[in-house]
C-alpha atoms as a PDB file:
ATOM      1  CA  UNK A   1       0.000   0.000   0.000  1.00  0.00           C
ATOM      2  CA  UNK A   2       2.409   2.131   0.898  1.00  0.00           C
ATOM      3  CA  UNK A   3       4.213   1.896  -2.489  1.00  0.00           C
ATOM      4  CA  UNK A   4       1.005   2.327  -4.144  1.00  0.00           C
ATOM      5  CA  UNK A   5       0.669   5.854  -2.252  1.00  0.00           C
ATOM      6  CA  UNK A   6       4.043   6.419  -3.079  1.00  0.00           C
ATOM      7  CA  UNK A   7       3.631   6.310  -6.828  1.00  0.00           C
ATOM      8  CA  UNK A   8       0.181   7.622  -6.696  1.00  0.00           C
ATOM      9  CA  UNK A   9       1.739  11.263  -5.493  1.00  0.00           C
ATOM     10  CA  UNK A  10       4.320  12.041  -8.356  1.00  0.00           C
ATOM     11  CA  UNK A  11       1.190  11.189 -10.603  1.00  0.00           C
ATOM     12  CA  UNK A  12      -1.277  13.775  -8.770  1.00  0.00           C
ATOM     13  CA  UNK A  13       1.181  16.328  -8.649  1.00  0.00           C
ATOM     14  CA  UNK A  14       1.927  15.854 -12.493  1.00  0.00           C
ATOM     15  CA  UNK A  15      -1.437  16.388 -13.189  1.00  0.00           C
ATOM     16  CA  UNK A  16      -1.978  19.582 -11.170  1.00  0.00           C
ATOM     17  CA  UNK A  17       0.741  20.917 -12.829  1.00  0.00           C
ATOM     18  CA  UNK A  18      -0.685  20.061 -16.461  1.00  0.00           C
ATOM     19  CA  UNK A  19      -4.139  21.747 -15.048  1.00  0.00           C
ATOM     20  CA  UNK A  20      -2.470  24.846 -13.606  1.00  0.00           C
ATOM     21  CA  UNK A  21      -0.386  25.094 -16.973  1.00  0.00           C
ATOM     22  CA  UNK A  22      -3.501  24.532 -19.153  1.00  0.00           C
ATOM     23  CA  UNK A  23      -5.300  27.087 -17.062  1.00  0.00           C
ATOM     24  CA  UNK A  24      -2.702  29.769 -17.176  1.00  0.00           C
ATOM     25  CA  UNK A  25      -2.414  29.076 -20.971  1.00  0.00           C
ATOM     26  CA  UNK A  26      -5.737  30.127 -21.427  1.00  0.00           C
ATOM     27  CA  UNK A  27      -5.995  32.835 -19.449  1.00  0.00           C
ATOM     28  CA  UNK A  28      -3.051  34.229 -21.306  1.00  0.00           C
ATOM     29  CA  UNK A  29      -4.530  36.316 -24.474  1.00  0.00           C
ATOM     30  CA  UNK A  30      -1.827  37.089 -27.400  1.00  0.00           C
ATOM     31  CA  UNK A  31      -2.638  40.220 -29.978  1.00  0.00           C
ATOM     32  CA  UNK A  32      -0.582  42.331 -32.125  1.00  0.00           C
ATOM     33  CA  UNK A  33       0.188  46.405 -31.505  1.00  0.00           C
ATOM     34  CA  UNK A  34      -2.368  47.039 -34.388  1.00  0.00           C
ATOM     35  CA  UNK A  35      -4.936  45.035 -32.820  1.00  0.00           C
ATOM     36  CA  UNK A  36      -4.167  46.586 -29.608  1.00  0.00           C
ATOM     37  CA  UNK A  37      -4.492  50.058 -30.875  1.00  0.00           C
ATOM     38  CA  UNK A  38      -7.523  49.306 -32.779  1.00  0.00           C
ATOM     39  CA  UNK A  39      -9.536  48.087 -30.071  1.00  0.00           C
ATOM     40  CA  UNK A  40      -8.259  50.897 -27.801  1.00  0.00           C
ATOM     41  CA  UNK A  41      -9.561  53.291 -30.270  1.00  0.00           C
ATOM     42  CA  UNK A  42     -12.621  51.216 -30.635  1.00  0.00           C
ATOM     43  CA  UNK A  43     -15.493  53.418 -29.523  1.00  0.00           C
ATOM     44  CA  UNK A  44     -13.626  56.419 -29.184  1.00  0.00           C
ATOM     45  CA  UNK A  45     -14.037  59.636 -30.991  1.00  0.00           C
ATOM     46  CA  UNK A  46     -11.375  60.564 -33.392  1.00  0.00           C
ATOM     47  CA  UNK A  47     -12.038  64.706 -33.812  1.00  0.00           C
ATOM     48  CA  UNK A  48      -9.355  64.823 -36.872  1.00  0.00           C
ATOM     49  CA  UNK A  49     -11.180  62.123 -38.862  1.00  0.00           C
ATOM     50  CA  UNK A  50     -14.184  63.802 -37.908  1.00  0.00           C
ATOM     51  CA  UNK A  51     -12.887  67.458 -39.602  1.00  0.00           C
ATOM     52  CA  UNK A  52     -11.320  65.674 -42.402  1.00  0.00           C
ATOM     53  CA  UNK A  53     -14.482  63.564 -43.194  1.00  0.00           C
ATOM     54  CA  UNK A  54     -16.117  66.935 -42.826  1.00  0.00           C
ATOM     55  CA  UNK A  55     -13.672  69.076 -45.479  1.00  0.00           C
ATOM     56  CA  UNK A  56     -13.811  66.128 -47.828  1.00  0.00           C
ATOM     57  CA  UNK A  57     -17.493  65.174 -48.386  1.00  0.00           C
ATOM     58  CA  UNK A  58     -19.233  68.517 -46.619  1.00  0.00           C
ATOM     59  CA  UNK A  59     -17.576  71.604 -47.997  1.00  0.00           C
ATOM     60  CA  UNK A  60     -18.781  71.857 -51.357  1.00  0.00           C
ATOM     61  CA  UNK A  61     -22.160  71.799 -50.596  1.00  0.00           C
ATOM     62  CA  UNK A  62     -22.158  73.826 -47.560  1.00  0.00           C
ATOM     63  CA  UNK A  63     -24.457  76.935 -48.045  1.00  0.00           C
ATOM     64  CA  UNK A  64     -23.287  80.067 -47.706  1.00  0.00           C
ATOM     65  CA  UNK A  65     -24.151  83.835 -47.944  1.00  0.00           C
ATOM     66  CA  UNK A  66     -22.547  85.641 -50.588  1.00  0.00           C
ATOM     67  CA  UNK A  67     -19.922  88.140 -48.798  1.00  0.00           C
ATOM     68  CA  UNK A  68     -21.027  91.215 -50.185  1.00  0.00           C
ATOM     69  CA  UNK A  69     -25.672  90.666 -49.879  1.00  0.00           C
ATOM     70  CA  UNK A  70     -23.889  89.320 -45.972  1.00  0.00           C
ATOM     71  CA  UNK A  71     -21.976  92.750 -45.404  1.00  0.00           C
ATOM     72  CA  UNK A  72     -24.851  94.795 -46.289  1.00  0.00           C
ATOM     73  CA  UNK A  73     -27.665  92.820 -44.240  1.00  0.00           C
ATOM     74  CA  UNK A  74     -25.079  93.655 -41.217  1.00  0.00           C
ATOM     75  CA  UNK A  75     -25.071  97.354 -41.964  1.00  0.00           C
ATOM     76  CA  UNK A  76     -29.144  97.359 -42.570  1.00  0.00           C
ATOM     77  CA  UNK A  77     -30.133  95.517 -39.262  1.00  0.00           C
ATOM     78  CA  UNK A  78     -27.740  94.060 -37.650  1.00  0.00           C
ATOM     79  CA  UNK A  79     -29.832  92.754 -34.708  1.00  0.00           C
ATOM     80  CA  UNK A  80     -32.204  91.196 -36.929  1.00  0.00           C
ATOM     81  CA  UNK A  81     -30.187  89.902 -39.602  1.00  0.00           C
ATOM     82  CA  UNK A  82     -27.623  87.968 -37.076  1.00  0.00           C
ATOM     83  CA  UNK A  83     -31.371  86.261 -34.851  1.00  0.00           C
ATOM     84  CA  UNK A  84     -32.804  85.609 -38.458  1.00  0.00           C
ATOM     85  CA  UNK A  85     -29.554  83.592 -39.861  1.00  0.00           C
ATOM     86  CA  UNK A  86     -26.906  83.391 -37.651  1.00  0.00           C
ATOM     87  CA  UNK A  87     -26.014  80.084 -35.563  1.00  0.00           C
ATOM     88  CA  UNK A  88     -24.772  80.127 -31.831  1.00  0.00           C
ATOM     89  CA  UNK A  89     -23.788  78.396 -28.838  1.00  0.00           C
ATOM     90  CA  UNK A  90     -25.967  78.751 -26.056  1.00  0.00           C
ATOM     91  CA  UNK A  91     -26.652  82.230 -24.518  1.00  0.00           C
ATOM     92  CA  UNK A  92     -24.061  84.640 -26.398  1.00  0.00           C
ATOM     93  CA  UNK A  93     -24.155  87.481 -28.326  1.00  0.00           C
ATOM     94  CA  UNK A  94     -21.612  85.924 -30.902  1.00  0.00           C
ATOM     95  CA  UNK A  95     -23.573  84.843 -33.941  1.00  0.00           C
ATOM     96  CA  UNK A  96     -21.495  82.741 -36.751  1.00  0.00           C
ATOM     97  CA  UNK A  97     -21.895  82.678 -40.719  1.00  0.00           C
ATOM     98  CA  UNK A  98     -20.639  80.500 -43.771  1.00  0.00           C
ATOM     99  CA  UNK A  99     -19.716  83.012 -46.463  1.00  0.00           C
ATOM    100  CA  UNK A 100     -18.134  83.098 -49.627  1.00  0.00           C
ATOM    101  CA  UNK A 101     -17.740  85.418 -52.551  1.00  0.00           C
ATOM    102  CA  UNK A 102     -15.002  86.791 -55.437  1.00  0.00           C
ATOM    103  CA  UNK A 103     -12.375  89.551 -54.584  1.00  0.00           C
ATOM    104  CA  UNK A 104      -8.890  91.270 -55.059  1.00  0.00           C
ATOM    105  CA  UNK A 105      -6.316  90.837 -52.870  1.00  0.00           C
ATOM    106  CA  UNK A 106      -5.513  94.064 -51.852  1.00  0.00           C
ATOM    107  CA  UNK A 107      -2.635  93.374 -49.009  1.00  0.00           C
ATOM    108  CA  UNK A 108      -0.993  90.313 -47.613  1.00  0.00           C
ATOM    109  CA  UNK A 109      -0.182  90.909 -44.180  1.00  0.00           C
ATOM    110  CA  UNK A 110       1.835  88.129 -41.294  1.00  0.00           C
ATOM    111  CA  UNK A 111      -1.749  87.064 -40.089  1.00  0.00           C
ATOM    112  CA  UNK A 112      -4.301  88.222 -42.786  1.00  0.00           C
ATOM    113  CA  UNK A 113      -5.043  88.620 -46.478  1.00  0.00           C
ATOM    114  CA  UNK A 114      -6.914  91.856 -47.466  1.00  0.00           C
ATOM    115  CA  UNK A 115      -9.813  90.950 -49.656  1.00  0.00           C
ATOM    116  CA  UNK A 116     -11.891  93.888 -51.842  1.00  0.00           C
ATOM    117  CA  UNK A 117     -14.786  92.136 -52.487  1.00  0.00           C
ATOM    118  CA  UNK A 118     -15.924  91.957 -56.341  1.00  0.00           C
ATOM    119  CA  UNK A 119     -18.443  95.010 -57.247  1.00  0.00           C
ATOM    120  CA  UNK A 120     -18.323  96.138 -53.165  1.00  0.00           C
ATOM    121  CA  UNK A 121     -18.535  98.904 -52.603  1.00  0.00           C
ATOM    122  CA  UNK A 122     -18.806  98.511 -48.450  1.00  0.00           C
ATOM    123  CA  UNK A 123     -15.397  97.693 -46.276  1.00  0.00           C
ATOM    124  CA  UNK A 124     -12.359  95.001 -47.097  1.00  0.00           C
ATOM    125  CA  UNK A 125     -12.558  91.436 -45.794  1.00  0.00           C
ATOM    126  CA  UNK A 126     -10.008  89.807 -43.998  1.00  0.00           C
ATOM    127  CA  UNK A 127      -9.296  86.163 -44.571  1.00  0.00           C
ATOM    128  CA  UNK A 128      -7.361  84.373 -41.465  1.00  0.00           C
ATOM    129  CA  UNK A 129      -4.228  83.423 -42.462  1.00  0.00           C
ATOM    130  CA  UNK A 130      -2.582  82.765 -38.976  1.00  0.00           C
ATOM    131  CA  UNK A 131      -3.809  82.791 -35.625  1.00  0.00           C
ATOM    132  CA  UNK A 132      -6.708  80.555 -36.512  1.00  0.00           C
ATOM    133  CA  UNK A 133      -8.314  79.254 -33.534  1.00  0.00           C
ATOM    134  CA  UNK A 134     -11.986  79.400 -32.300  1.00  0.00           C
ATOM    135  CA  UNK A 135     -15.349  77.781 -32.990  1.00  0.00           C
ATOM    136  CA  UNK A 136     -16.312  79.315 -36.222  1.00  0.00           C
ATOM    137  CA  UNK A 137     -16.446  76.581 -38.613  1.00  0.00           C
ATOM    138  CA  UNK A 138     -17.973  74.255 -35.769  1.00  0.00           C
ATOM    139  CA  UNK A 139     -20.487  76.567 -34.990  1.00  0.00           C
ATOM    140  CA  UNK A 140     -21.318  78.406 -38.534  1.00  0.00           C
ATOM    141  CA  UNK A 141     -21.413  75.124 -40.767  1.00  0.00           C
ATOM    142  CA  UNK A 142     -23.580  73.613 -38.095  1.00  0.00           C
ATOM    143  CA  UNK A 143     -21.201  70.354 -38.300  1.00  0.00           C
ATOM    144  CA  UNK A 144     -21.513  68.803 -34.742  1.00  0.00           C
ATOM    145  CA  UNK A 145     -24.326  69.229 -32.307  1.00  0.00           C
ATOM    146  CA  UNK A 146     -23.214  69.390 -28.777  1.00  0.00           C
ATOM    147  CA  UNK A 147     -26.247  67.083 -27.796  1.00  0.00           C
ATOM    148  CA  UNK A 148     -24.711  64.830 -29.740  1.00  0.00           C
ATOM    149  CA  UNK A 149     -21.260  64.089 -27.444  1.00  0.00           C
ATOM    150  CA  UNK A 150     -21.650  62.461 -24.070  1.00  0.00           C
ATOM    151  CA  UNK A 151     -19.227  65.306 -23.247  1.00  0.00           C
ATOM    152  CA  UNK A 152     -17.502  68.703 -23.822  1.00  0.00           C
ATOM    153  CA  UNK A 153     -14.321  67.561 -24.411  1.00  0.00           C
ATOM    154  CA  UNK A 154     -15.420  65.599 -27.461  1.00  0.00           C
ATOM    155  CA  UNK A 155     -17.409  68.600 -28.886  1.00  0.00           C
ATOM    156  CA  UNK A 156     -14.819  71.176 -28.343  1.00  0.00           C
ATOM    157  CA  UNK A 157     -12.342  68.620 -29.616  1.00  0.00           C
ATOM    158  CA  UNK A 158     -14.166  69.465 -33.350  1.00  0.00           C
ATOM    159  CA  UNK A 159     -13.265  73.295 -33.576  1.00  0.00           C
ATOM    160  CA  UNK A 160      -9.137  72.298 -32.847  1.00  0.00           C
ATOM    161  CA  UNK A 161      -9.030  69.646 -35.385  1.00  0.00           C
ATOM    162  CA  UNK A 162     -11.108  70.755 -38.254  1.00  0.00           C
ATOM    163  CA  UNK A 163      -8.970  75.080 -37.376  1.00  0.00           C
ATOM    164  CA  UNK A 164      -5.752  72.539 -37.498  1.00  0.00           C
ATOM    165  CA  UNK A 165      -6.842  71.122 -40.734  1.00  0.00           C
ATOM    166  CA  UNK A 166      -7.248  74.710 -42.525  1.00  0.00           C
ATOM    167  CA  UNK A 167      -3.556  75.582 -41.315  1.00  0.00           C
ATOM    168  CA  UNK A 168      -2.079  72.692 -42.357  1.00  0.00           C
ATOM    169  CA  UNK A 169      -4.407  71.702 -45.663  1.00  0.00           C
ATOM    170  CA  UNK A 170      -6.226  75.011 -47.019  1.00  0.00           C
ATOM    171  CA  UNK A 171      -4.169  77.711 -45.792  1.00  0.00           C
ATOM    172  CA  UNK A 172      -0.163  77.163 -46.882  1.00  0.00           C
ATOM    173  CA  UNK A 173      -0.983  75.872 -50.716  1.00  0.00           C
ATOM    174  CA  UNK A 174      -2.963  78.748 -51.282  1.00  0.00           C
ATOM    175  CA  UNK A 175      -0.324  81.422 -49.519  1.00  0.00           C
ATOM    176  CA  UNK A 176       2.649  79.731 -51.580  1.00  0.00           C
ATOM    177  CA  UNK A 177       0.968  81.329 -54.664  1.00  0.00           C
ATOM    178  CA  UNK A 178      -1.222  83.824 -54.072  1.00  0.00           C
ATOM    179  CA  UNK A 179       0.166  87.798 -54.953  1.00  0.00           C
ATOM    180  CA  UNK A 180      -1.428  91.455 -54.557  1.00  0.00           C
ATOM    181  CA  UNK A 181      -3.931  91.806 -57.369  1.00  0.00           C
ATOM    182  CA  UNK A 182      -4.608  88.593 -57.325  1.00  0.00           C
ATOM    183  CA  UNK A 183      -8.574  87.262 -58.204  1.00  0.00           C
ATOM    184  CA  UNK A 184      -9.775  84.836 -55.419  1.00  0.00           C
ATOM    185  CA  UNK A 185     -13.077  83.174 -54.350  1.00  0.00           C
ATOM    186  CA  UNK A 186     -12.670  82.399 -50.770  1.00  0.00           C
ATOM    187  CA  UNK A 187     -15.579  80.219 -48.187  1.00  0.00           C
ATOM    188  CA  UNK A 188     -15.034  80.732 -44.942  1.00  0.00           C
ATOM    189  CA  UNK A 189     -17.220  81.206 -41.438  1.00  0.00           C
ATOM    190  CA  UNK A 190     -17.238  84.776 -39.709  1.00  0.00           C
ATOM    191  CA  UNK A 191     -18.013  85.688 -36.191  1.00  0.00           C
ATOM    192  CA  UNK A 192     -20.486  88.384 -35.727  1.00  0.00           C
ATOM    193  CA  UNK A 193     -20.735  90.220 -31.483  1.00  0.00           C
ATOM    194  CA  UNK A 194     -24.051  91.945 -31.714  1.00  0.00           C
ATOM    195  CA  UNK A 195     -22.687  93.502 -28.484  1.00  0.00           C
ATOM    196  CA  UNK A 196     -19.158  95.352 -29.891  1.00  0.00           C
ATOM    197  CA  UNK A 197     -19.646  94.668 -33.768  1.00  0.00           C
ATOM    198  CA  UNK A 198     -16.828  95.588 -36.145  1.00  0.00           C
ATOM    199  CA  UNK A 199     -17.890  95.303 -39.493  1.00  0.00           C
ATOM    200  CA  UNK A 200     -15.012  97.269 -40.679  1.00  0.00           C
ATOM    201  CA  UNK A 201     -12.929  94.085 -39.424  1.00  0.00           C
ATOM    202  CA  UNK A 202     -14.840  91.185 -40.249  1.00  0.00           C
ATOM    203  CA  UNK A 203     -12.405  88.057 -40.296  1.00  0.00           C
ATOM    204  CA  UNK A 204     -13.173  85.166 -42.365  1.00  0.00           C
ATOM    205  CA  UNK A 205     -11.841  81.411 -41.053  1.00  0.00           C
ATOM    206  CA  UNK A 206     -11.292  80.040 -44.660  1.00  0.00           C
ATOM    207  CA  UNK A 207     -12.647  76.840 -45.872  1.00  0.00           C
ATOM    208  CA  UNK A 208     -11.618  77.241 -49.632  1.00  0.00           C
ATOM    209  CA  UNK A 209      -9.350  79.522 -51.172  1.00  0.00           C
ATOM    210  CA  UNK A 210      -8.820  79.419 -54.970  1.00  0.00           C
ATOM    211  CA  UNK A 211      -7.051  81.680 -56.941  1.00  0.00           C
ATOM    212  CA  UNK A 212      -8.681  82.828 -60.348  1.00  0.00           C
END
């Protein structure tokens, strides 16, 4: 009996080990860096796909007020013009277009480009060429709806990546070549403060800049 026992132990123990190892086998799960990375990003928002998706498929057909019927609503009623067809955020007196139009480049300045619009006869237009930041294009294309994003973070996440997109993608082609006396159409949102308006100032974010 007691040899019996005596082999029956080495056995046992061999077997627990084969369990454990089968067990810890299992519970190991093996996946490449891609697969990793994909899942991770699985269900998360991705704000630059979102503004590139956007610029690529949306832009064309966004409507827009031509610059120079949009300059002289402003200067007729302001007040009423901005509540009629402006978008904003909440409670705020900052009301946000999508514009577009045909001009002359007047000036090219470090953070603008001086637009005369064609057959204006009202102020110049300055289209951003630096310092672009702000919810403008969120806000006056009516892109993303904040009810939309279980939070803020996501929905201001939209306005950095689609005002990083114009610097990098819409902004440098179009200063590489453009000159003074130069024909352009131009799309772009505009910030309107029915509070402290200055219509002699208005700055368009631009979506599309082509030279004629």
């Amino acid at each position: 009996m007691a040899v019996r026992n005596s082999m029956k132990k080495p056995i046992k123990y061999l077997l627990i080990t084969l369990l454990v190892g089968v067990a810890l086998y299992n519970s190991v799960y093996f996946e490449t860096l891609n697969e990793r990375n994909t899942a991770q990003k699985k269900g998360v928002f991705d704000p630059d796909a979102f503004a590139q998706k956007f610029l690529e498929t949306k832009l064309a057909g966004l409507p827009a007020v031509e610059a120079g019927q949009f300059i002289k609503a402003l200067q007729d009623d302001l007040m009423q013009f901005t509540a009629e067809q402006g978008r904003k955020l909440g409670i705020s007196h900052d009301y946000y277009f999508i514009v577009e139009g045909n001009g002359k480049v007047l000036h090219i300045g470090p953070e603008n480009v001086i637009v005369k619009i064609e057959g204006g006869a009202g102020p110049e237009l300055l289209v951003a060429t630096d310092f672009i930041f702000g919810n403008a294009i969120r806000e006056g294309s009516g892109m993303a709806n904040i009810g939309d994003y279980q939070n803020t973070m996501d929905f201001n996440s939209i306005s950095v990546a689609v005002n990083n997109r114009v610097r990098t993608d819409i902004v440098p082609p179009f200063m590489k070549k453009v000159k003074e006396g130069n024909n352009i159409y131009f799309k772009g949102a505009v910030e309107v403060n029915t509070k402290n308006p200055d219509l002699q100032n208005l700055r368009i974010i631009p979506l599309i800049l082509d030279i004629k």
